[in-house]
Structures are given as C-alpha cells and as structure tokens.
N, C-alpha and C. Protein backbone atom coordinates (compact mmCIF):
# COMPACT_ATOMS: atom_id res chain seq x y z
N UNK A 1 -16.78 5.13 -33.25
CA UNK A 1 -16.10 5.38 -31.99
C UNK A 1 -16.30 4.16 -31.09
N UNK A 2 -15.42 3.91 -30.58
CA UNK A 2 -15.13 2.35 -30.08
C UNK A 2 -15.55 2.82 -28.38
N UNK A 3 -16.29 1.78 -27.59
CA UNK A 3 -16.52 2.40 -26.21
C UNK A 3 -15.28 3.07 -25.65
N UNK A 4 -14.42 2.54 -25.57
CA UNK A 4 -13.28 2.88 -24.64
C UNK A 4 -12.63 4.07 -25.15
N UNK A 5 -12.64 4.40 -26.34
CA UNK A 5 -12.64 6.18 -26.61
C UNK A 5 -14.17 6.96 -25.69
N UNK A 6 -15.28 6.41 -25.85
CA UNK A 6 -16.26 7.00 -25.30
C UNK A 6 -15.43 7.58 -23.76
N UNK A 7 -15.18 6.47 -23.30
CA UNK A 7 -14.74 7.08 -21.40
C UNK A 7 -13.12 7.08 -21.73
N UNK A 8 -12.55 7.65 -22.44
CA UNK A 8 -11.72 8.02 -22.23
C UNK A 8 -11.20 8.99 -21.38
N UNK A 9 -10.28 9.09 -20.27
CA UNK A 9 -10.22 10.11 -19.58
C UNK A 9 -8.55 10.78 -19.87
N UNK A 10 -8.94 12.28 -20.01
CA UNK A 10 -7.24 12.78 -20.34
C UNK A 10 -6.51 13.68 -19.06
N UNK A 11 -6.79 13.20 -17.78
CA UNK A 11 -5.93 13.74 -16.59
C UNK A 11 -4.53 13.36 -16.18
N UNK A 12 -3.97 13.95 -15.67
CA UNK A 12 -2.76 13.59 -15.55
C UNK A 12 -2.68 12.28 -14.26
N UNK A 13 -3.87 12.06 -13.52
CA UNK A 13 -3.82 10.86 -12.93
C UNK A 13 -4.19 9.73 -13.60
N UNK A 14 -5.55 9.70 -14.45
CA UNK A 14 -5.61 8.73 -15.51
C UNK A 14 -4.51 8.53 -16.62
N UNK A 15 -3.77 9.37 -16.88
CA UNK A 15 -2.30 8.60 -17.58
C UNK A 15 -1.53 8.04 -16.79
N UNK A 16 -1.17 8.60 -15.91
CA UNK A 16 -0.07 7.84 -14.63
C UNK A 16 -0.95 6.35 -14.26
N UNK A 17 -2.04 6.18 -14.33
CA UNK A 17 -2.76 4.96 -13.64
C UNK A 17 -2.77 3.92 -15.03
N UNK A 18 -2.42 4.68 -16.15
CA UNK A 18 -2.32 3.98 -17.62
C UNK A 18 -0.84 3.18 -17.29
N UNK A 19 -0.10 4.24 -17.74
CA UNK A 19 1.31 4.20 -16.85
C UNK A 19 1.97 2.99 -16.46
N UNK A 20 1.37 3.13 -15.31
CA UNK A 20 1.43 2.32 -14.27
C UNK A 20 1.31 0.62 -14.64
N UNK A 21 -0.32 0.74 -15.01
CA UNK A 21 -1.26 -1.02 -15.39
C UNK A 21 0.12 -1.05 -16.76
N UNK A 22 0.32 -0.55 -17.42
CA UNK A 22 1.12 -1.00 -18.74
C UNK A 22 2.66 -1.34 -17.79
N UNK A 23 3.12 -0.79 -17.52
CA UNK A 23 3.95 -1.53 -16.99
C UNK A 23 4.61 -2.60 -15.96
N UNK A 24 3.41 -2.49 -15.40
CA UNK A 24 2.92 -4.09 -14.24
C UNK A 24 2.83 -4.94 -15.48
N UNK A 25 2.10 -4.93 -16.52
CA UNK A 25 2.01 -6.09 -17.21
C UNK A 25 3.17 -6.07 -18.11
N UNK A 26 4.17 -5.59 -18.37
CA UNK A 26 5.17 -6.48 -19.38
C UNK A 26 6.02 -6.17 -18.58
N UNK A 27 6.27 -6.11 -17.06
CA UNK A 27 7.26 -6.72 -16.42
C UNK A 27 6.60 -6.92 -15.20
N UNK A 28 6.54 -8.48 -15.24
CA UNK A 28 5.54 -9.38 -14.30
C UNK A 28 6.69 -8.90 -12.98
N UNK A 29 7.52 -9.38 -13.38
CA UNK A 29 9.07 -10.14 -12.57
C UNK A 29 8.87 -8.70 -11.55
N UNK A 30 9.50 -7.49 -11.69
CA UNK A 30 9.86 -6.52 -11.02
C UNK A 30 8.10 -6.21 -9.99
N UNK A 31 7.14 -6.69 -10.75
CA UNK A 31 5.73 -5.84 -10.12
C UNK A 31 6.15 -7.25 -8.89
N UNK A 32 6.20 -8.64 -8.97
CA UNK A 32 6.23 -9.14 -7.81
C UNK A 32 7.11 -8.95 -6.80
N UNK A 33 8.38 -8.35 -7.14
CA UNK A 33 9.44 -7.94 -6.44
C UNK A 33 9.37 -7.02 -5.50
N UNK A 34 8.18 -6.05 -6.63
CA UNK A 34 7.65 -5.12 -5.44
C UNK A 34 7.26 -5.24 -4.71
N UNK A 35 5.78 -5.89 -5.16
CA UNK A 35 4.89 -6.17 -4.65
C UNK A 35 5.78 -6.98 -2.84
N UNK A 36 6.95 -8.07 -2.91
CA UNK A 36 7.05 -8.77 -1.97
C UNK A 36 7.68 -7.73 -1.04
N UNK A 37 8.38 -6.82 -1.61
CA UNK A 37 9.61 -5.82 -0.81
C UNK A 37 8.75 -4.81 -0.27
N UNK A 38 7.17 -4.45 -0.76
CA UNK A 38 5.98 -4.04 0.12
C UNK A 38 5.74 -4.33 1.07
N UNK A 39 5.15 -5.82 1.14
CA UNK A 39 5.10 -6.59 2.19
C UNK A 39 5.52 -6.62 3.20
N UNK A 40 7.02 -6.68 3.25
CA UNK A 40 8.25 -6.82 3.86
C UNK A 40 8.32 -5.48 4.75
N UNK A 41 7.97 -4.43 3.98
CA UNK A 41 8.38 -3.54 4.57
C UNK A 41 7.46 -2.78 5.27
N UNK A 42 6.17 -3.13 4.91
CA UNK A 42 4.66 -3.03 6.14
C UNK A 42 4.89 -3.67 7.00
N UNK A 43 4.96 -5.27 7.03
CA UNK A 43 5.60 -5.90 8.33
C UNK A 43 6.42 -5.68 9.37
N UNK A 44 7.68 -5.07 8.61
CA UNK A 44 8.98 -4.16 9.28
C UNK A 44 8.04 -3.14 10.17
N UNK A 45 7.24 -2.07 9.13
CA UNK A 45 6.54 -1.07 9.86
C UNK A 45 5.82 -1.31 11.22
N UNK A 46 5.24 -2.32 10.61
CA UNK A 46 4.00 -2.58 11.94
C UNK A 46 4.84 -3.16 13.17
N UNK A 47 5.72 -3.96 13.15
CA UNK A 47 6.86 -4.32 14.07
C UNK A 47 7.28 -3.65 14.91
N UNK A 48 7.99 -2.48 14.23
CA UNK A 48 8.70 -1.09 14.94
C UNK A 48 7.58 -0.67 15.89
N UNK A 49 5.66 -0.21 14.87
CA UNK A 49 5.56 0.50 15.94
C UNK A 49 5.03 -0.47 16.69
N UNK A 50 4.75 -1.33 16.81
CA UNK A 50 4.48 -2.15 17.99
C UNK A 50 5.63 -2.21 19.27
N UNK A 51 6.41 -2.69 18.56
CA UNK A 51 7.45 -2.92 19.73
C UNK A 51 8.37 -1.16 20.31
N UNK A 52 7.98 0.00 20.01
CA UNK A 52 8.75 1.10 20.24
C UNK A 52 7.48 1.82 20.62
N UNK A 53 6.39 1.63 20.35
CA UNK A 53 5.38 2.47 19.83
C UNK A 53 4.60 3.07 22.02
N UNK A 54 4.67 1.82 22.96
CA UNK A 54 4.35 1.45 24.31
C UNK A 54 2.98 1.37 24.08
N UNK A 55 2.02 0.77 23.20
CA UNK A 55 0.82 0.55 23.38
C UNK A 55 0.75 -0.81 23.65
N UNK A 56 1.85 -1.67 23.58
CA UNK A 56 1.70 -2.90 24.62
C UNK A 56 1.71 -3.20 25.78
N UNK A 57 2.12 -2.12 26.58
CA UNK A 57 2.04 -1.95 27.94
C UNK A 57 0.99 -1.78 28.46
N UNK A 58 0.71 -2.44 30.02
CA UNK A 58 -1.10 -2.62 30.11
C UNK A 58 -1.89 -1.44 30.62
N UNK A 59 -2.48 -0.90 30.39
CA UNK A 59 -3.48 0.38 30.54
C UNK A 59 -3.35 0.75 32.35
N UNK A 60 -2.18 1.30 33.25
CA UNK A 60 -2.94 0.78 34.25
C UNK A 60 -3.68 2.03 34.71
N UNK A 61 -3.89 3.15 34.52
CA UNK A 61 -4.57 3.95 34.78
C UNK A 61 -5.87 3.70 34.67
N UNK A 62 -6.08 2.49 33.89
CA UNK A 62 -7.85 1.71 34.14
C UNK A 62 -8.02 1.06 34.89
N UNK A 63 -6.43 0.02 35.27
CA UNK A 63 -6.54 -0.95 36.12
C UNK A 63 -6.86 -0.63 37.64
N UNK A 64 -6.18 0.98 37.67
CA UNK A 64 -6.13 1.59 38.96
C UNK A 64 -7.70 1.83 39.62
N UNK A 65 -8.52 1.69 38.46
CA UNK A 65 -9.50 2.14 38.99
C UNK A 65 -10.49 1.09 39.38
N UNK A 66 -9.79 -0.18 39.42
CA UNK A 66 -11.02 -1.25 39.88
C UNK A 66 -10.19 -1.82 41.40
C-alpha cells in the first residue's frame, strides 16, 4: 500500500478538490483566465463598495464632538 492510498480521503469535498487540482493542471490557459477575470472582478467589487458604499465620507458625528 503506497502512502497516498494510506490518506486517502473518499468525501464528496475531497473529490471535488481532486476535481478541481486535475483540471487547473491540464488546462493552464483557462485556470489563468480565471484566475485574471477574478481579479478583475474583486477590484470591480471593492470599487462599487467604496464609491456607493458612503464610508468615505468624513465621520462628522466625531468631528462634532471636538
């Protein structure tokens, strides 16, 4: 019995995470695609709520108090 049968795990998240690593590696191309259109679209996220979100506006209910 070879180690990696030893820890073998048979859950339905350890196959999906099998899954997953096997197909990041024989398609490099699409995992960076993702990977960039991720990026892209956290950036987008964090953008929105910054600029919609009014936590850039200055606190003045603290300011009021000095």
């Amino acid at each position: 019995m070879s180690k990696k049968d030893e820890k073998a795990e048979f859950t339905p998240l350890a196959t999906a995470k099998e899954r997953i690593l096997d197909f990041g590696q024989t398609h490099e191309t699409l995992t960076y695609i993702g990977t960039a259109a991720a990026i892209i679209a956290m950036g987008l996220l964090l953008y929105w709520f910054v600029s919609f979100s009014g936590y850039t506006a200055p606190a003045t209910f603290i300011y009021a108090g000095f």
